[in-house]
C-alpha atoms as a PDB file:
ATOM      1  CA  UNK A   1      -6.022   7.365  12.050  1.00  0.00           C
ATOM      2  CA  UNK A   2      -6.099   3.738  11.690  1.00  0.00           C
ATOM      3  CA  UNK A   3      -5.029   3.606   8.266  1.00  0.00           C
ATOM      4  CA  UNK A   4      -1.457   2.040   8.061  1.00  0.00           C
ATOM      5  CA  UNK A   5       0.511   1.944   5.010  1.00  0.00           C
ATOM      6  CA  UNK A   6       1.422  -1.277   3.833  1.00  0.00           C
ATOM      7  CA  UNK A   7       4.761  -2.271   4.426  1.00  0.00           C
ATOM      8  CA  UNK A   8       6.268  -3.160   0.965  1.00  0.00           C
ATOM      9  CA  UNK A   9       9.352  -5.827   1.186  1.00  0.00           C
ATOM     10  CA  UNK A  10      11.698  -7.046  -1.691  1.00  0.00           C
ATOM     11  CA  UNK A  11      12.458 -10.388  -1.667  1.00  0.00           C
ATOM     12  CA  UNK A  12      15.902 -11.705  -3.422  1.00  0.00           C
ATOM     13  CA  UNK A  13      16.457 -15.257  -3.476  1.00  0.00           C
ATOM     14  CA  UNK A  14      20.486 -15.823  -3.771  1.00  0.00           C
ATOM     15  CA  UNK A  15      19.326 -18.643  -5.894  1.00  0.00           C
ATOM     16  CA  UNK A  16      19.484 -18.805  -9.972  1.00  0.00           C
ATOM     17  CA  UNK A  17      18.127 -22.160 -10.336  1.00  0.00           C
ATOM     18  CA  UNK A  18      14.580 -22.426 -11.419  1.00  0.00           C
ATOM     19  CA  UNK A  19      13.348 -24.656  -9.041  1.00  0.00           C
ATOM     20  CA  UNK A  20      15.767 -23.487  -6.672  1.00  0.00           C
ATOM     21  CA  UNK A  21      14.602 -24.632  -2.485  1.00  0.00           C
ATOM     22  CA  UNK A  22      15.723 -21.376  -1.648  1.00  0.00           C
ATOM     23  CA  UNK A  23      13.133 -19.426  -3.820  1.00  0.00           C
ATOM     24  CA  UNK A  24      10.745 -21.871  -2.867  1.00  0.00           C
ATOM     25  CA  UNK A  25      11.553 -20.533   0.706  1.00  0.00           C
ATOM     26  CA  UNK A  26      10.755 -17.303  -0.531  1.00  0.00           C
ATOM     27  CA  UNK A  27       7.723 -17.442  -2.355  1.00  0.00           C
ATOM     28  CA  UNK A  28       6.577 -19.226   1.245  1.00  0.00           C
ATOM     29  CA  UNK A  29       7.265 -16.392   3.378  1.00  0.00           C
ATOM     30  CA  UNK A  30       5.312 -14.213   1.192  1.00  0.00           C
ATOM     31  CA  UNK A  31       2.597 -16.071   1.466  1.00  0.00           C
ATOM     32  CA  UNK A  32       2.722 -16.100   4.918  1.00  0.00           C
ATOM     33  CA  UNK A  33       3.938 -12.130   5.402  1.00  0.00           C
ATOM     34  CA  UNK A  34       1.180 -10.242   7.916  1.00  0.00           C
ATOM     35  CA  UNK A  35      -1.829  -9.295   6.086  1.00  0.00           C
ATOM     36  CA  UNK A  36      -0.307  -5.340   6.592  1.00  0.00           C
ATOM     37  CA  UNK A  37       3.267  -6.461   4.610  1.00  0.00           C
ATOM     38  CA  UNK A  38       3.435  -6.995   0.503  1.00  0.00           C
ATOM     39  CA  UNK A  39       6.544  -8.975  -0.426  1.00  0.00           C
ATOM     40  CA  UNK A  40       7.457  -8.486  -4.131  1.00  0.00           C
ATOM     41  CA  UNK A  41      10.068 -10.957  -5.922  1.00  0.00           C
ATOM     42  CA  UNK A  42      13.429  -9.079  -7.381  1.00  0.00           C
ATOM     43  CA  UNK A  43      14.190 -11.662 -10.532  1.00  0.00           C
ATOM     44  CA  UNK A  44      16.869  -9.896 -11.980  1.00  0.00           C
ATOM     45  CA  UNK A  45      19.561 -11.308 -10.033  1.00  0.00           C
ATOM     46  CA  UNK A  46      20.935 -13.426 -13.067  1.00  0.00           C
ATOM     47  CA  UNK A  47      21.234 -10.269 -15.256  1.00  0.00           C
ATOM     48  CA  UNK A  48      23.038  -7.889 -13.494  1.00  0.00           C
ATOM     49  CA  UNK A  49      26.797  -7.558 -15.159  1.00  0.00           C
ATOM     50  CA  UNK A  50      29.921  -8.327 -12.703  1.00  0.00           C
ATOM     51  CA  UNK A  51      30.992  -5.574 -10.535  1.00  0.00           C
ATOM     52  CA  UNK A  52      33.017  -3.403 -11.573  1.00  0.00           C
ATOM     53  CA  UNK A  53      33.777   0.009 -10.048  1.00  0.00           C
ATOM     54  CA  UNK A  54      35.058   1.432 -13.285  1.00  0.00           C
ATOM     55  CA  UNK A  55      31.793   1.190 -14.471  1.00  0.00           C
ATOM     56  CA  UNK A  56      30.006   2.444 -11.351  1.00  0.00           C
ATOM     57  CA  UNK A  57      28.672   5.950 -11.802  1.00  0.00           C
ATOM     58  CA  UNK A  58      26.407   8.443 -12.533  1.00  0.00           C
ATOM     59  CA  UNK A  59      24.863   6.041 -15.097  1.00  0.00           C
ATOM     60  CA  UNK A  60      25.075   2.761 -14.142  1.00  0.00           C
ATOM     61  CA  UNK A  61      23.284  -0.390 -16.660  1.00  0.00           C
ATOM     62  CA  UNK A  62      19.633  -0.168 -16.954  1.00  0.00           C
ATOM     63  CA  UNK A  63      19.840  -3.806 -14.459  1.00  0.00           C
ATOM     64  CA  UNK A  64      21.800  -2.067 -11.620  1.00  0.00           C
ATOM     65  CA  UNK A  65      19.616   1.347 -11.769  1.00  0.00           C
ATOM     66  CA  UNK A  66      16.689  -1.094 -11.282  1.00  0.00           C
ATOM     67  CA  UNK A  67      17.823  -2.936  -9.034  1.00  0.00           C
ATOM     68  CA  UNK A  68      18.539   0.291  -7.001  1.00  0.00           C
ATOM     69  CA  UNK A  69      15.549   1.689  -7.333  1.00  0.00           C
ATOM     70  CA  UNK A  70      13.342  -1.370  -6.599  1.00  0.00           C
ATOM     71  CA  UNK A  71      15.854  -1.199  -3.152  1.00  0.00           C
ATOM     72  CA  UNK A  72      15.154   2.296  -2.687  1.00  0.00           C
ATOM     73  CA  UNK A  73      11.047   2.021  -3.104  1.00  0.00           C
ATOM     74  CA  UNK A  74      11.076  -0.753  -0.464  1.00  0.00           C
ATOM     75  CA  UNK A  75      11.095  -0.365   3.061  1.00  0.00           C
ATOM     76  CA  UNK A  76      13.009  -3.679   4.326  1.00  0.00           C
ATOM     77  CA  UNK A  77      14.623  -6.146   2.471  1.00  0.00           C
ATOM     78  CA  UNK A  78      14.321 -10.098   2.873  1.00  0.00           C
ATOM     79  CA  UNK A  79      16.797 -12.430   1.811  1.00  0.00           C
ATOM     80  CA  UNK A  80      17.089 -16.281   1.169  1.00  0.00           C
ATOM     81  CA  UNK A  81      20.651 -17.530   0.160  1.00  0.00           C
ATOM     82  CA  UNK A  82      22.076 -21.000  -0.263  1.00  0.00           C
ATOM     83  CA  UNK A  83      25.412 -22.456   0.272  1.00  0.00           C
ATOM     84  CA  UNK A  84      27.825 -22.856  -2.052  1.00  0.00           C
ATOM     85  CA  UNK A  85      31.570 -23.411  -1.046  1.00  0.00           C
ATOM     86  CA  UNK A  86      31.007 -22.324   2.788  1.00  0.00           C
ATOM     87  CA  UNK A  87      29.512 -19.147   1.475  1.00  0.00           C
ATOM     88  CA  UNK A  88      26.912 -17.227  -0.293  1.00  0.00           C
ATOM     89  CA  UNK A  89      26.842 -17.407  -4.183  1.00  0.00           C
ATOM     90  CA  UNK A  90      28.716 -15.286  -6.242  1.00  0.00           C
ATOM     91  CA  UNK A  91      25.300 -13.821  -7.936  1.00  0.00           C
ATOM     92  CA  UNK A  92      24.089 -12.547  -4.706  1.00  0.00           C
ATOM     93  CA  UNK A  93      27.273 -11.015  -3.748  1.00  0.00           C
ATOM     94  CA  UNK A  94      27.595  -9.869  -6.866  1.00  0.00           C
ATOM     95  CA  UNK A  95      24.285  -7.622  -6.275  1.00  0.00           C
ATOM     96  CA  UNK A  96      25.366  -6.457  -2.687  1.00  0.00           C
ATOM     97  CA  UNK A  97      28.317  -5.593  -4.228  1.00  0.00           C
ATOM     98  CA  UNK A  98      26.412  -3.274  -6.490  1.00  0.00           C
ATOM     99  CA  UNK A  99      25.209  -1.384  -3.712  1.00  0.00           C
ATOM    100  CA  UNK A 100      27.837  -0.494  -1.797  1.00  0.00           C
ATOM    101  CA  UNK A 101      28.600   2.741  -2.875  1.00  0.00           C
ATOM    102  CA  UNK A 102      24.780   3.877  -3.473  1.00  0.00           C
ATOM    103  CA  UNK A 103      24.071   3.099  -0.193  1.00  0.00           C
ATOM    104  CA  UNK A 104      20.654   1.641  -0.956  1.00  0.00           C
ATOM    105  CA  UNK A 105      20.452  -0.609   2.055  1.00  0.00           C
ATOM    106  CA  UNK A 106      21.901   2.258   4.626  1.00  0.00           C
ATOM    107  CA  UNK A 107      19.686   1.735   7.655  1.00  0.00           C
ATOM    108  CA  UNK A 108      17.205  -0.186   5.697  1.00  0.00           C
ATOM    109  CA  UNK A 109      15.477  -3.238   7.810  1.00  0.00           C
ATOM    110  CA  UNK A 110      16.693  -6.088   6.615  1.00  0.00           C
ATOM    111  CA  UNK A 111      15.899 -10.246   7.186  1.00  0.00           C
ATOM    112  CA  UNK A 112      18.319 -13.364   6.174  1.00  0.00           C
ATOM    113  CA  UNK A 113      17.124 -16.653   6.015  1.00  0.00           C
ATOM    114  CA  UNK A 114      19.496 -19.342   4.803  1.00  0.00           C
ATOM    115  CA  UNK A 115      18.118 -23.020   3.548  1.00  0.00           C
ATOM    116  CA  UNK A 116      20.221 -26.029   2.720  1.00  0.00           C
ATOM    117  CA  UNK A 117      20.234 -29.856   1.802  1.00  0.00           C
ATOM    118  CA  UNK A 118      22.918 -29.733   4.908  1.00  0.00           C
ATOM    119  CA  UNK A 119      22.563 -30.544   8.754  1.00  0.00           C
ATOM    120  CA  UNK A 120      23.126 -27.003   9.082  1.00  0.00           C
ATOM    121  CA  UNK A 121      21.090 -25.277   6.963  1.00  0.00           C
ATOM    122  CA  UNK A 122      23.266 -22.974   5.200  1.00  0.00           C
ATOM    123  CA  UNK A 123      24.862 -21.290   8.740  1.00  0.00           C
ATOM    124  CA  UNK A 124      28.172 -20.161   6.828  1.00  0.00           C
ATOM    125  CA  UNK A 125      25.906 -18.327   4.147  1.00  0.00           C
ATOM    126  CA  UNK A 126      23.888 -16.934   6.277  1.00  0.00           C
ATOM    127  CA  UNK A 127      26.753 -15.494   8.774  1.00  0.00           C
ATOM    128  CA  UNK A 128      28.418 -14.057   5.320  1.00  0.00           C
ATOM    129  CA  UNK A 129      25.404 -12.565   4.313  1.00  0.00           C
ATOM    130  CA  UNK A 130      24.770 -10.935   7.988  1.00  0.00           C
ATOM    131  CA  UNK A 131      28.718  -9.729   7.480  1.00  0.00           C
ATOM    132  CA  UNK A 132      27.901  -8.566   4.270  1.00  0.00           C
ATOM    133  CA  UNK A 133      24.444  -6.925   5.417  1.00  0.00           C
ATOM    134  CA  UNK A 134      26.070  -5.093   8.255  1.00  0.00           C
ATOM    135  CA  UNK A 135      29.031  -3.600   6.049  1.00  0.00           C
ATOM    136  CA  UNK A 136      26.073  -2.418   3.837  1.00  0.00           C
ATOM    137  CA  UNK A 137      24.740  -0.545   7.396  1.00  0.00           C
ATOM    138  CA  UNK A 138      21.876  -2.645   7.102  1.00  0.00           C
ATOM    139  CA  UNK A 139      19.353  -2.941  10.014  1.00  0.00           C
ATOM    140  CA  UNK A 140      19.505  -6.686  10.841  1.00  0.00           C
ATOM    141  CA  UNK A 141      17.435  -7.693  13.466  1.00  0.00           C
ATOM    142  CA  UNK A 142      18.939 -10.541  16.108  1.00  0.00           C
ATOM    143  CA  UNK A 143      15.896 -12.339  15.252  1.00  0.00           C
ATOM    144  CA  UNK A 144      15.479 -11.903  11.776  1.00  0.00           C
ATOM    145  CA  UNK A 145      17.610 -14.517  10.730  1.00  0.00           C
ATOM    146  CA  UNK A 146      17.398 -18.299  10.329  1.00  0.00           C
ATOM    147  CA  UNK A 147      18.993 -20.868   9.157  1.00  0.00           C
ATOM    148  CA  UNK A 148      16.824 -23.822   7.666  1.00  0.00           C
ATOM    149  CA  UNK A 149      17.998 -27.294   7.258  1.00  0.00           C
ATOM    150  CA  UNK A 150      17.320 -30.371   5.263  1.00  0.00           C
ATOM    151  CA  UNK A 151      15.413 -27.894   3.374  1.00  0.00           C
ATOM    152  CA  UNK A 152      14.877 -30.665   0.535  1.00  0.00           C
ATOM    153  CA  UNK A 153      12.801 -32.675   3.285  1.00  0.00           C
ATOM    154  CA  UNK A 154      10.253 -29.616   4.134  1.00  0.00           C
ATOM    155  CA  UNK A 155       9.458 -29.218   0.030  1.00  0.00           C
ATOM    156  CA  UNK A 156       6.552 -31.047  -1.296  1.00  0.00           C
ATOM    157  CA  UNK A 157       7.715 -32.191  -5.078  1.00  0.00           C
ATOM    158  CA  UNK A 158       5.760 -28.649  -6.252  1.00  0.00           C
ATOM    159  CA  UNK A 159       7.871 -26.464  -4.128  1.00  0.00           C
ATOM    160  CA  UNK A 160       5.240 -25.975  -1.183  1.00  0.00           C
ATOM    161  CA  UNK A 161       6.278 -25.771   2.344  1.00  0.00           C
ATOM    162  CA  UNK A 162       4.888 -28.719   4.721  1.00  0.00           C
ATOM    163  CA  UNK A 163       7.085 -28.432   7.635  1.00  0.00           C
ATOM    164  CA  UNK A 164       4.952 -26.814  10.425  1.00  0.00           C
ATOM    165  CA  UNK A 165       8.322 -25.496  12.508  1.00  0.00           C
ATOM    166  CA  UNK A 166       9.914 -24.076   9.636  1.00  0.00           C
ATOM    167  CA  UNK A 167       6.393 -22.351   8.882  1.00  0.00           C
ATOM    168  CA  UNK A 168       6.609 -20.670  12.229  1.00  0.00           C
ATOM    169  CA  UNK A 169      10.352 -19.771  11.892  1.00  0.00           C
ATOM    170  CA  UNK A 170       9.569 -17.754   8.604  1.00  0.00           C
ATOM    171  CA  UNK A 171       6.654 -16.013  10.701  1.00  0.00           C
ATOM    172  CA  UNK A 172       9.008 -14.947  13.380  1.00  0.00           C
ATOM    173  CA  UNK A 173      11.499 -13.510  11.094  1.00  0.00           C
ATOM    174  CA  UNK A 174       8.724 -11.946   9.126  1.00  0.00           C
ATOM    175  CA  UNK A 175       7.243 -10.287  12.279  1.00  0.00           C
ATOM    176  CA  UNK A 176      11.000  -9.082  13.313  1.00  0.00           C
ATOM    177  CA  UNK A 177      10.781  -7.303  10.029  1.00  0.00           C
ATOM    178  CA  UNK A 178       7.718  -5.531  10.526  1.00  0.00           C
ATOM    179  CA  UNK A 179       8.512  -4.683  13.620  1.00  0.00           C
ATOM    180  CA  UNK A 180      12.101  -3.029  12.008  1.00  0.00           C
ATOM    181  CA  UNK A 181      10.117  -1.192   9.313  1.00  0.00           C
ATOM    182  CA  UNK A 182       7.442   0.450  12.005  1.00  0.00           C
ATOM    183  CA  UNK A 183       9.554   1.444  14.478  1.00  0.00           C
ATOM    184  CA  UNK A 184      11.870   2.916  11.068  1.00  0.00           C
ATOM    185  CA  UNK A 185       8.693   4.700  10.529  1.00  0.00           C
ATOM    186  CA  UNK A 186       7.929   6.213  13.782  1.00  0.00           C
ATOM    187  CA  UNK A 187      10.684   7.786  14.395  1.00  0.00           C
ATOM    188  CA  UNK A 188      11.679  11.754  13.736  1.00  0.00           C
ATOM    189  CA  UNK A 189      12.563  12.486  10.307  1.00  0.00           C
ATOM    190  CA  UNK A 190      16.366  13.337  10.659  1.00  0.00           C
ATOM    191  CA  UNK A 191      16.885  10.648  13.722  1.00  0.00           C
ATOM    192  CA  UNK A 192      18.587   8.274  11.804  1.00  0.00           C
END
């Protein structure tokens, strides 16, 4: 019985910009997720509507059901945020906000990475999106977070990722993940 499902990750970067450091983050860890883990992109961060609970219910817009649902198919989450104002943006929070009362991310492994211009790589969005995360009931690993500075600096001009230590940071955090997802999956059904 050596066949292993793959483990299939979403990847949201809390960035709208289109050539956004933080998605460039992104597409990097995907390309270097373990040959066993499939990260696919969520890009409809920019179209979900504000939150609003009035409008929460049994049938939400066609952008939050699919949002949920691409949640609910995956079995961890990763996220990349920036900094804006000593916090996450408003467009990420906007989509955790979404899920609080669906419960998509309940138990579900999860990963934050943060990347900034800054000395300190984003450490106040990151520790908001951990706070966030954890109010969700997300499974956030000790070690799968990280902070990444002077992000511009490890960017070629196309986006690509040249900085050898931040290359092994993503790889650490990626193998945290996997290592939330399998043990997820080897437990009892009903031990949650």
């Amino acid at each position: 019985m050596n066949d292993v499902s793959p483990i299939r990750i979403i990847g949201i970067s809390g960035s709208l910009r289109s050539r956004s450091s933080n998605t460039h983050i992104l597409r990097a860890a995907a390309s270097l997720a373990p040959g066993d883990m499939i990260i696919t992109m969520y890009e409809g961060l920019g179209d979900l509507p504000l939150f609003n609970p009035d409008t929460d219910g049994d049938k939400p817009t066609a952008q939050v059901a699919d949002l949920r649902t691409r949640l609910n198919a995956a079995d961890g989450v990763l996220i990349c945020t920036p900094e804006y104002a000593g916090g996450m943006p408003g467009a990420l929070k906007n989509a955790l906000d979404w899920i609080v009362s669906s419960g998509e991310l309940m138990n579900k492994p999860a990963a934050a990475i943060s990347a900034s211009p800054s000395l300190t790589g984003g450490e106040k969005a990151l520790e908001s999106l951990r706070l966030t995360l954890r109010m969700l009931s997300a499974d956030v690993a000790d070690d799968g977070t990280v902070a990444i500075p002077l992000v511009s600096a490890k960017l070629s001009a196309e986006g690509e990722l040249t900085d050898a230590a931040t290359v092994l940071q993503l790889q650490l955090v990626l193998g945290a993940l996997a290592r939330q997802v399998r043990e997820l999956q080897t437990r009892e059904p009903g031990s949650l």
